[in-house]
Protein backbone atom coordinates (compact mmCIF):
# COMPACT_ATOMS: atom_id res chain seq x y z
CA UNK A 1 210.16 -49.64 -114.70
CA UNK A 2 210.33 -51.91 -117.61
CA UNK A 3 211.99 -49.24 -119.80
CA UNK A 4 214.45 -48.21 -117.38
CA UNK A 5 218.28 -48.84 -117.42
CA UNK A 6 217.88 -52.40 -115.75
CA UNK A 7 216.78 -53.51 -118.79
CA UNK A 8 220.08 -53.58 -120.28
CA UNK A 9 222.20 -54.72 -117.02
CA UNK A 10 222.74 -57.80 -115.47
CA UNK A 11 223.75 -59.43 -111.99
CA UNK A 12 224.87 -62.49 -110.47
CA UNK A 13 224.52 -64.00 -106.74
CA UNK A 14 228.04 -65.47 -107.18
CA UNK A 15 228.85 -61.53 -107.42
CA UNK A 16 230.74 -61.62 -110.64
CA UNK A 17 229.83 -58.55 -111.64
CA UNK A 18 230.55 -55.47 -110.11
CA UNK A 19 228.18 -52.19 -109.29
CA UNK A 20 225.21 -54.52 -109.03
CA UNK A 21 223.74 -53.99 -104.92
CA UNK A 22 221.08 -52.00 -105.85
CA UNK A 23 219.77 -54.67 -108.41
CA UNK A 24 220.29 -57.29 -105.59
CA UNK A 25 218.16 -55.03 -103.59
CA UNK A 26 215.31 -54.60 -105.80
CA UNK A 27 215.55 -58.72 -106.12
CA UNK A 28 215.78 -59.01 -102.83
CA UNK A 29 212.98 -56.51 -101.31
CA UNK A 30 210.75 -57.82 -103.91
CA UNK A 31 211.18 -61.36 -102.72
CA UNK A 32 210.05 -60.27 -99.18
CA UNK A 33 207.07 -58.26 -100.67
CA UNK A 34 206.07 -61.13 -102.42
CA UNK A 35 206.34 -63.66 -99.51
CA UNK A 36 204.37 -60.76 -97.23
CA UNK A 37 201.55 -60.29 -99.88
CA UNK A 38 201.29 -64.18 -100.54
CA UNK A 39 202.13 -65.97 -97.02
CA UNK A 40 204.98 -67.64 -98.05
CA UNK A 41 208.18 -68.61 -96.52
CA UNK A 42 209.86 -68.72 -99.40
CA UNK A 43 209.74 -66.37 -102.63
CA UNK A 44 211.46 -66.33 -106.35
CA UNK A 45 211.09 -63.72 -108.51
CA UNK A 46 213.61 -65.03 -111.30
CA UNK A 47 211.68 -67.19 -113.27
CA UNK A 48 210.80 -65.32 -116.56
CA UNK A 49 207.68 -66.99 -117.22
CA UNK A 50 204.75 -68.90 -115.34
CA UNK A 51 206.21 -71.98 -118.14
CA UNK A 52 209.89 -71.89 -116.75
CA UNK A 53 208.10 -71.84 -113.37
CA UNK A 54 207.01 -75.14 -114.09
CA UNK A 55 209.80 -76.66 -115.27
CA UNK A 56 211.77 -75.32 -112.11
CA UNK A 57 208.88 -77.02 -109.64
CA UNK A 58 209.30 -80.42 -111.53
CA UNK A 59 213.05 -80.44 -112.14
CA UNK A 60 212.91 -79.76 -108.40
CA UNK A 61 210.77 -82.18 -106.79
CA UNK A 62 210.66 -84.93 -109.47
CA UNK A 63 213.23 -87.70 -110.78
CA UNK A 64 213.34 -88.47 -114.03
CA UNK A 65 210.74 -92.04 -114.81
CA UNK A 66 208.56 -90.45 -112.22
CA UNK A 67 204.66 -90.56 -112.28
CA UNK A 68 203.20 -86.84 -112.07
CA UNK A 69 199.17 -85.89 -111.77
CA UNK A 70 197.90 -83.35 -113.57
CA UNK A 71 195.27 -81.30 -115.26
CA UNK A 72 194.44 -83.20 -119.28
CA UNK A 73 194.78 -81.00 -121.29
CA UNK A 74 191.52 -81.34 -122.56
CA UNK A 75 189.94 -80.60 -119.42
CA UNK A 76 191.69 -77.16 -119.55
CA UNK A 77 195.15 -78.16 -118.32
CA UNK A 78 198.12 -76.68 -119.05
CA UNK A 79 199.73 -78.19 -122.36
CA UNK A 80 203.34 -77.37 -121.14
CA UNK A 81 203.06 -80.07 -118.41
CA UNK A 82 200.88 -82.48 -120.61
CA UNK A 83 202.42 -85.81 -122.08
CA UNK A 84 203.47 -83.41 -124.82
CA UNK A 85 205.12 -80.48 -122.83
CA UNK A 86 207.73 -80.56 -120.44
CA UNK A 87 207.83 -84.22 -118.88
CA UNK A 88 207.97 -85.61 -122.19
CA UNK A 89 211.59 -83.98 -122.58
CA UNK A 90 212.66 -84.69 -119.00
CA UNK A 91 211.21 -88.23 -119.42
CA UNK A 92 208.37 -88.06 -116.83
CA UNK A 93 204.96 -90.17 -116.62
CA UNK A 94 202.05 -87.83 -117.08
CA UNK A 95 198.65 -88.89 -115.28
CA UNK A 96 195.60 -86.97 -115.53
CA UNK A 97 193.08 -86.38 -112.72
CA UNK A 98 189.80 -87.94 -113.20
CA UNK A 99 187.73 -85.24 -113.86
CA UNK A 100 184.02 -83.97 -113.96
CA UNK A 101 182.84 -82.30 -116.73
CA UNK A 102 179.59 -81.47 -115.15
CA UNK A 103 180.89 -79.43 -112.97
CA UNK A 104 184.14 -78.73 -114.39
CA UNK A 105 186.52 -79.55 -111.85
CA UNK A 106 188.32 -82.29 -110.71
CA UNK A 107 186.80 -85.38 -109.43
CA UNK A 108 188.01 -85.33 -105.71
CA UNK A 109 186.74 -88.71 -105.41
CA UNK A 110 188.10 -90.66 -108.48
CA UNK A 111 191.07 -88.52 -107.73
CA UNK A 112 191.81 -90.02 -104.01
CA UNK A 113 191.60 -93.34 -105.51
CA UNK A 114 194.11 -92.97 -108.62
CA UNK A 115 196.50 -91.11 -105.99
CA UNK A 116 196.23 -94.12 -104.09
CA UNK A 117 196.69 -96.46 -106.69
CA UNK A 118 199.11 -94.54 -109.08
CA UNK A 119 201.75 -93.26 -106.06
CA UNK A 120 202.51 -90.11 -108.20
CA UNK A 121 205.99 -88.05 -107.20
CA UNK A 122 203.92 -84.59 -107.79
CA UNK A 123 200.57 -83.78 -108.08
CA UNK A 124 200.01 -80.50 -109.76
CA UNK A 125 196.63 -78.49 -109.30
CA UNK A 126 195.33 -75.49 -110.99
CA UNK A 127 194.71 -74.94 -114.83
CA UNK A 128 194.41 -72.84 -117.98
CA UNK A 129 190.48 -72.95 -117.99
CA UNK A 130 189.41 -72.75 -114.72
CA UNK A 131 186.45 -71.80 -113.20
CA UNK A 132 186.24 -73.06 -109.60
CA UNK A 133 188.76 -73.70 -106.34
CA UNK A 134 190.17 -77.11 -106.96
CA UNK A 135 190.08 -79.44 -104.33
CA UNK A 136 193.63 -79.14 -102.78
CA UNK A 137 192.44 -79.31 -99.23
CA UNK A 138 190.19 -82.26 -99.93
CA UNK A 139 193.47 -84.54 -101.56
CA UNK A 140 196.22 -83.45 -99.61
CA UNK A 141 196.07 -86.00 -97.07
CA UNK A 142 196.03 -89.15 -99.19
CA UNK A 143 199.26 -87.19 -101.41
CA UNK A 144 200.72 -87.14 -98.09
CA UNK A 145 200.06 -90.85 -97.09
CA UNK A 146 201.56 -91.97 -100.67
CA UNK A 147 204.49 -89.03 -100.16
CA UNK A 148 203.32 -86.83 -103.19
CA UNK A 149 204.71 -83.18 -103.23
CA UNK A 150 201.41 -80.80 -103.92
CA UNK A 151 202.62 -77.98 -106.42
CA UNK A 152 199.41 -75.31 -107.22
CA UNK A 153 200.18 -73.71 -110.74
CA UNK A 154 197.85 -70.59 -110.15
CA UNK A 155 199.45 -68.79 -113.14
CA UNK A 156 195.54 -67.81 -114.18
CA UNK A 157 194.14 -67.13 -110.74
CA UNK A 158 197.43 -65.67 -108.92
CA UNK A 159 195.78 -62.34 -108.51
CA UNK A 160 192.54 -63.75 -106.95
CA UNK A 161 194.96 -65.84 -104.74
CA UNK A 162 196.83 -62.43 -104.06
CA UNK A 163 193.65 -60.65 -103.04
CA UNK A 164 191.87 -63.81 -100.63
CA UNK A 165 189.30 -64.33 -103.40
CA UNK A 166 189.60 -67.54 -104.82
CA UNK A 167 191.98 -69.98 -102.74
CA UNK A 168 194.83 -70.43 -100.46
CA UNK A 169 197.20 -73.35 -101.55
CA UNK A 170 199.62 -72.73 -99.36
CA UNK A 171 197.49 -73.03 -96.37
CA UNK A 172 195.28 -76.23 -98.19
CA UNK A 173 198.09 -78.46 -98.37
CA UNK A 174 200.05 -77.13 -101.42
CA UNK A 175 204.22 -76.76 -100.61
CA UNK A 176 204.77 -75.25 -103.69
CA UNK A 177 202.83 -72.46 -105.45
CA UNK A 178 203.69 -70.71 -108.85
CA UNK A 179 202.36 -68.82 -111.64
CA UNK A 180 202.28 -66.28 -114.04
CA UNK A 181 202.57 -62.35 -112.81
CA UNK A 182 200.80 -61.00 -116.18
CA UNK A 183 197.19 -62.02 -116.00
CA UNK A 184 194.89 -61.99 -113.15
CA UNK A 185 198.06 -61.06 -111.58
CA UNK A 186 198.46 -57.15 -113.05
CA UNK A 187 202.34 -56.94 -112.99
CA UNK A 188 204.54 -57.75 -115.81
CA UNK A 189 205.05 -60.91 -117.84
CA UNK A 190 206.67 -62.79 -115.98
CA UNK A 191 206.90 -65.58 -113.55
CA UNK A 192 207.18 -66.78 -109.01
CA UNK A 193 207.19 -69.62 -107.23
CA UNK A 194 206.35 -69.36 -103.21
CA UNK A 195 206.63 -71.95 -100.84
CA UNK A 196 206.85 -73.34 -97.64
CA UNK A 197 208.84 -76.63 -98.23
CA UNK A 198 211.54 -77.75 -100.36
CA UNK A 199 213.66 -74.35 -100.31
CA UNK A 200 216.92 -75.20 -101.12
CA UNK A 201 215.76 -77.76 -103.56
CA UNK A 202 213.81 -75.19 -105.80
CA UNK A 203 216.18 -72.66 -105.53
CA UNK A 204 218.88 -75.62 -106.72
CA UNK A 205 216.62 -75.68 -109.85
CA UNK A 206 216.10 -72.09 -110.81
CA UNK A 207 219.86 -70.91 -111.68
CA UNK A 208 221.94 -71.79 -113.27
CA UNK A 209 219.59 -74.69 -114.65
CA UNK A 210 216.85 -72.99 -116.13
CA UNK A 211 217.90 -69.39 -115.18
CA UNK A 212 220.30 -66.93 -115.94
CA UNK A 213 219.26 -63.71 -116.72
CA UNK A 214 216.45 -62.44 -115.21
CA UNK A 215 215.18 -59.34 -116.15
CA UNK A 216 215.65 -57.12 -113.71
CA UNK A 217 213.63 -54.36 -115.09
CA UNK A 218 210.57 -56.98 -114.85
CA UNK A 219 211.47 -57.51 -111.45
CA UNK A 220 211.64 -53.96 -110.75
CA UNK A 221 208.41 -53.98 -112.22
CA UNK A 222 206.77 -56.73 -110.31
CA UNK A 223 207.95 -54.79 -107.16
CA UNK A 224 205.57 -51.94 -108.13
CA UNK A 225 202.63 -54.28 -108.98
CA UNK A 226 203.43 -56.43 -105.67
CA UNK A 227 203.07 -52.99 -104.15
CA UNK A 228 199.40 -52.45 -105.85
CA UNK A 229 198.40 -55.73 -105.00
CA UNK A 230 199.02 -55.27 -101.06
CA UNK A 231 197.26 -52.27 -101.16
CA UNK A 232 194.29 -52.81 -103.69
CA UNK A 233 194.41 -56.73 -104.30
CA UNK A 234 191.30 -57.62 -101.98
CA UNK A 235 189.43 -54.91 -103.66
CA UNK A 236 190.50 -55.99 -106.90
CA UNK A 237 189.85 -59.62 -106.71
CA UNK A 238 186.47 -59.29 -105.60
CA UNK A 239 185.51 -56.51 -108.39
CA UNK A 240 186.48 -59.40 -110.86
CA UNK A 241 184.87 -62.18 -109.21
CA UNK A 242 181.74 -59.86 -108.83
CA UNK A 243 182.21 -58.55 -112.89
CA UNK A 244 182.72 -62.57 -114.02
CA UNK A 245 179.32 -63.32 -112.10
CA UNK A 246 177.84 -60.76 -113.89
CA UNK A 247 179.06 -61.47 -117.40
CA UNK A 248 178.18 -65.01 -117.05
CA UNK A 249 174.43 -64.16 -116.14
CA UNK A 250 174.40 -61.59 -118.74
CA UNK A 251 175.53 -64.12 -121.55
CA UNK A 252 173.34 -67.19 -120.26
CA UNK A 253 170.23 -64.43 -120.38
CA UNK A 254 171.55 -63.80 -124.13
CA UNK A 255 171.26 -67.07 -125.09
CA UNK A 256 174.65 -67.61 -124.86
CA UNK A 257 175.40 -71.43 -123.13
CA UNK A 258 178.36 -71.75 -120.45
CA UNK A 259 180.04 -74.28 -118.73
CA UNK A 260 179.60 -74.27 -114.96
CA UNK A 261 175.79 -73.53 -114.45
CA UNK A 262 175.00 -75.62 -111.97
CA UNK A 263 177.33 -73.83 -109.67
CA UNK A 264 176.97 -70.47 -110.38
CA UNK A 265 178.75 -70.32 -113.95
CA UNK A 266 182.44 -69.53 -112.09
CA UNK A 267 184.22 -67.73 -109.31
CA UNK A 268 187.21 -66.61 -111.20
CA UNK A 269 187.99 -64.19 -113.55
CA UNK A 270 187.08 -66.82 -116.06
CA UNK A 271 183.85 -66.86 -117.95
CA UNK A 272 183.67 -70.53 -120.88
CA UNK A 273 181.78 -71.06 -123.17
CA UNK A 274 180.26 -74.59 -124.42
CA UNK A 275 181.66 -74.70 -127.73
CA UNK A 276 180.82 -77.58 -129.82
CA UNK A 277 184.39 -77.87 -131.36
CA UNK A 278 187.53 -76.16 -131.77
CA UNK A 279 186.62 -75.24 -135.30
CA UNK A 280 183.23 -73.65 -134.04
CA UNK A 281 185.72 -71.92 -131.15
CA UNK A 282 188.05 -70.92 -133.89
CA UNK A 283 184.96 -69.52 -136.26
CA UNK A 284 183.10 -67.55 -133.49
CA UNK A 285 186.67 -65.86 -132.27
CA UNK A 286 187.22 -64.35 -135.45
CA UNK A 287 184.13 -63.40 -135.72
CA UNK A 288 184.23 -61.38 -132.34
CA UNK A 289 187.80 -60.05 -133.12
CA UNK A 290 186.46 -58.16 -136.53
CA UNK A 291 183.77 -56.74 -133.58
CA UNK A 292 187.40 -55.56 -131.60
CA UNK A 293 186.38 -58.49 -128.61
CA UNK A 294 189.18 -60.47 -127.95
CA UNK A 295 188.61 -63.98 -126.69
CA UNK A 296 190.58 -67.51 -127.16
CA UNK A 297 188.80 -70.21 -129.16
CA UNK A 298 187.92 -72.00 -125.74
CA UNK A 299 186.56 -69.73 -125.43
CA UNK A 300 187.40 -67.86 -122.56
CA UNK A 301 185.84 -64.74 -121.47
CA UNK A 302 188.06 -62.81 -119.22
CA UNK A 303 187.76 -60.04 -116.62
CA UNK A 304 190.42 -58.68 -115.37
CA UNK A 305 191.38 -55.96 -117.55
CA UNK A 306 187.83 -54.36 -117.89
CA UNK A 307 187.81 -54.51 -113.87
CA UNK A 308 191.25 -52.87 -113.80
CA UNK A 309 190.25 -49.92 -116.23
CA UNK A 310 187.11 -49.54 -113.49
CA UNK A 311 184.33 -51.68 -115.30
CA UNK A 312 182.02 -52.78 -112.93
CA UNK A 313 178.30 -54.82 -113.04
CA UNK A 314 176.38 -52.63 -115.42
CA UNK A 315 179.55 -52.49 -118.36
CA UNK A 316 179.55 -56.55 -117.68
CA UNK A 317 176.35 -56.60 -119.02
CA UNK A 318 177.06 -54.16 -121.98
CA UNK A 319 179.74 -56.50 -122.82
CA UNK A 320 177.67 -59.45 -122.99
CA UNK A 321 174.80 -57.56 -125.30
CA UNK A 322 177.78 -56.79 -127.73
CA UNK A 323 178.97 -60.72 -127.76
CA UNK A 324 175.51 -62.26 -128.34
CA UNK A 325 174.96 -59.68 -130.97
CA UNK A 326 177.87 -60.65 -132.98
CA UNK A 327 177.20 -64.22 -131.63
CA UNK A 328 173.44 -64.85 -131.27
CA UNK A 329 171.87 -62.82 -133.57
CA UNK A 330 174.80 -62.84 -136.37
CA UNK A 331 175.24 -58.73 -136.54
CA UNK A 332 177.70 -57.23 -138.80
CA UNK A 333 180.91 -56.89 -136.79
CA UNK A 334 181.72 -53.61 -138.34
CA UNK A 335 178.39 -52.14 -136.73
CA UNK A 336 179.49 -53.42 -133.17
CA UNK A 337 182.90 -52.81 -133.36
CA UNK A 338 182.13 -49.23 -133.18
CA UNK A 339 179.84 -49.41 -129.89
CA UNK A 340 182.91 -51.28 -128.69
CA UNK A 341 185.38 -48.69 -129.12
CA UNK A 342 182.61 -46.03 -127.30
CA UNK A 343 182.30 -48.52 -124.97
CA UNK A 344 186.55 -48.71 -124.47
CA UNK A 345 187.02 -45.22 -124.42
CA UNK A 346 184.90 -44.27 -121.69
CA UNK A 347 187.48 -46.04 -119.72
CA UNK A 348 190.76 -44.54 -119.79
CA UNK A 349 192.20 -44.49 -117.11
CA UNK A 350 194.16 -47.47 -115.22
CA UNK A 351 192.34 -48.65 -111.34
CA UNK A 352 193.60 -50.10 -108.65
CA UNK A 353 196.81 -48.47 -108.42
């Protein structure tokens, strides 16, 4: 769908252009696919990117001077809302959750109290690096009693959301939900926002303020993967969960040290590992990618696209053999690389679909 002659065509809801009602339809029924497979009242496709997502949800619910809550970045939040993303340009105070380490996830605690004290406009959950529910549910009454609109960015885990796996923000407390449709999510990059509050408001936001073209091939595209995700997500989400489990195990019995032990290492698709610095992160990722095993210098370990070539427990612990043998026991790459490429090979063929 993404090569096909939308690609090069446009459309407009003001209807300036002519010969465009099937593109409105494909908008249109993938909006109500989306709000069927995500329980939403309210559905965007338009946004080209989990980031302009963001900027939509805070240009939306938040006034310029405004306080916001969110992830640090150094806790594995999301830079682009950081003092140094977004809100900086559209002049907004950035606050960042108290947060515990030991358990990496937000303190709901501390957190009740600065909500309290602070008054925030928006208080944004989710995060880049993360390895556990946060605790929407637990905070949403005392961002209600100070008037705080919830937003959930779930661009990492909006395919475990999809499937029931992970969390429900929209039924914890969250109005607004958005994300990313290109990673756990297996559609095309791109980005949503679902909701059920603050409609018109949102949809004020998207065009022509941060909007105008929006890709209606990817759309097209996200229809077919909205489509997979109805039919396969459940089973999906919990071959990922079950494959991260596994991975994590697998690396801790390698030698390998993790974040998140006490509870279970994660329940995402996300597997981290306790680097000692970003220059240690940055040494031991290029030292993986001459093996062919692509990781960030969080380092994150991912599952999702070894579950949706049809990887399951056993390859998960493969996988983690390979790392600590490039990581642990300092093998040549070169050797590795080539038990890697068996390794992709006997996988061909895409799942879930």
């Amino acid at each position: 769908m993404l090569s096909c002659d939308l690609a090069n065509r446009y459309t407009s809801h003001e209807h300036y252009y002519m010969g465009t009602r099937y593109t409105d339809q494909i908008q249109a029924e993938t909006e109500d696919l989306a709000k069927e497979v995500f329980g939403a009242k309210y559905a965007d496709v338009r946004p080209i990117s989990g980031h302009s997502a963001d900027m939509i949800a805070l240009t939306a619910l938040a006034k310029r001077g405004d306080k916001i809550m969110v992830v640090g970045k150094d806790n594995g939040g999301y830079p682009g809302i950081s003092s140094e993303g977004y809100p900086k340009i559209y002049e907004l105070q950035v606050l960042e959750f108290p947060f515990n380490r030991r358990i990496f996830n937000i303190d709901a605690e501390r957190a009740n109290a600065a909500i309290e004290r602070e008054r925030p406009s928006v208080v944004v959950f989710g995060a880049s690096m993360i390895l556990f529910p946060h605790p929407v549910r637990a905070l949403a009454g005392v961002c209600q009693q100070v008037g705080a609109k919830v937003v959930f960015d779930g661009s990492h885990v909006l395919g475990l959301i999809a499937g029931g796996q992970f969390q429900d923000p929209l039924r914890e407390g969250a109005g607004v939900l958005i994300g990313s449709t290109h990673k756990s999510f297996f559609g095309p990059q791109g980005g949503i926002i679902l909701s059920n509050a603050y409609e018109e408001k949102l949809r004020g936001a998207v065009h022509p303020a941060i909007v105008d073209n929006a890709h209606w091939n990817r759309i097209a595209a996200l229809q077919v993967a909205l489509n997979e995700m109805k039919r396969f997500g459940k089973r999906y989400a919990q071959q990922v969960v079950r494959n991260s489990k596994a991975l994590a195990k697998a690396l801790d019995e390698h030698g390998v040290k993790l974040l998140g032990k006490e509870l279970g290492f994660t329940q995402s698709h996300q597997v981290v590992v306790d680097v000692p610095s970003e220059a240690e992160g940055f040494r031991l990722a290029r030292k993986l990618e001459e093996a062919n095993i692509i990781v960030d210098v969080g380092i994150r370990v991912g599952t999702s696209e070894e579950t949706r070539r049809g990887m399951r427990e056993p390859q998960m612990g493969e996988i983690a053999e390979l790392i600590s043998r490039v990581w642990v026991g300092n093998e040549d790459p070169s050797k590795v690389r080539k038990e890697v490429r068996r390794l992709r090979r006997d996988f061909p063929s895409v799942r879930f679909t």
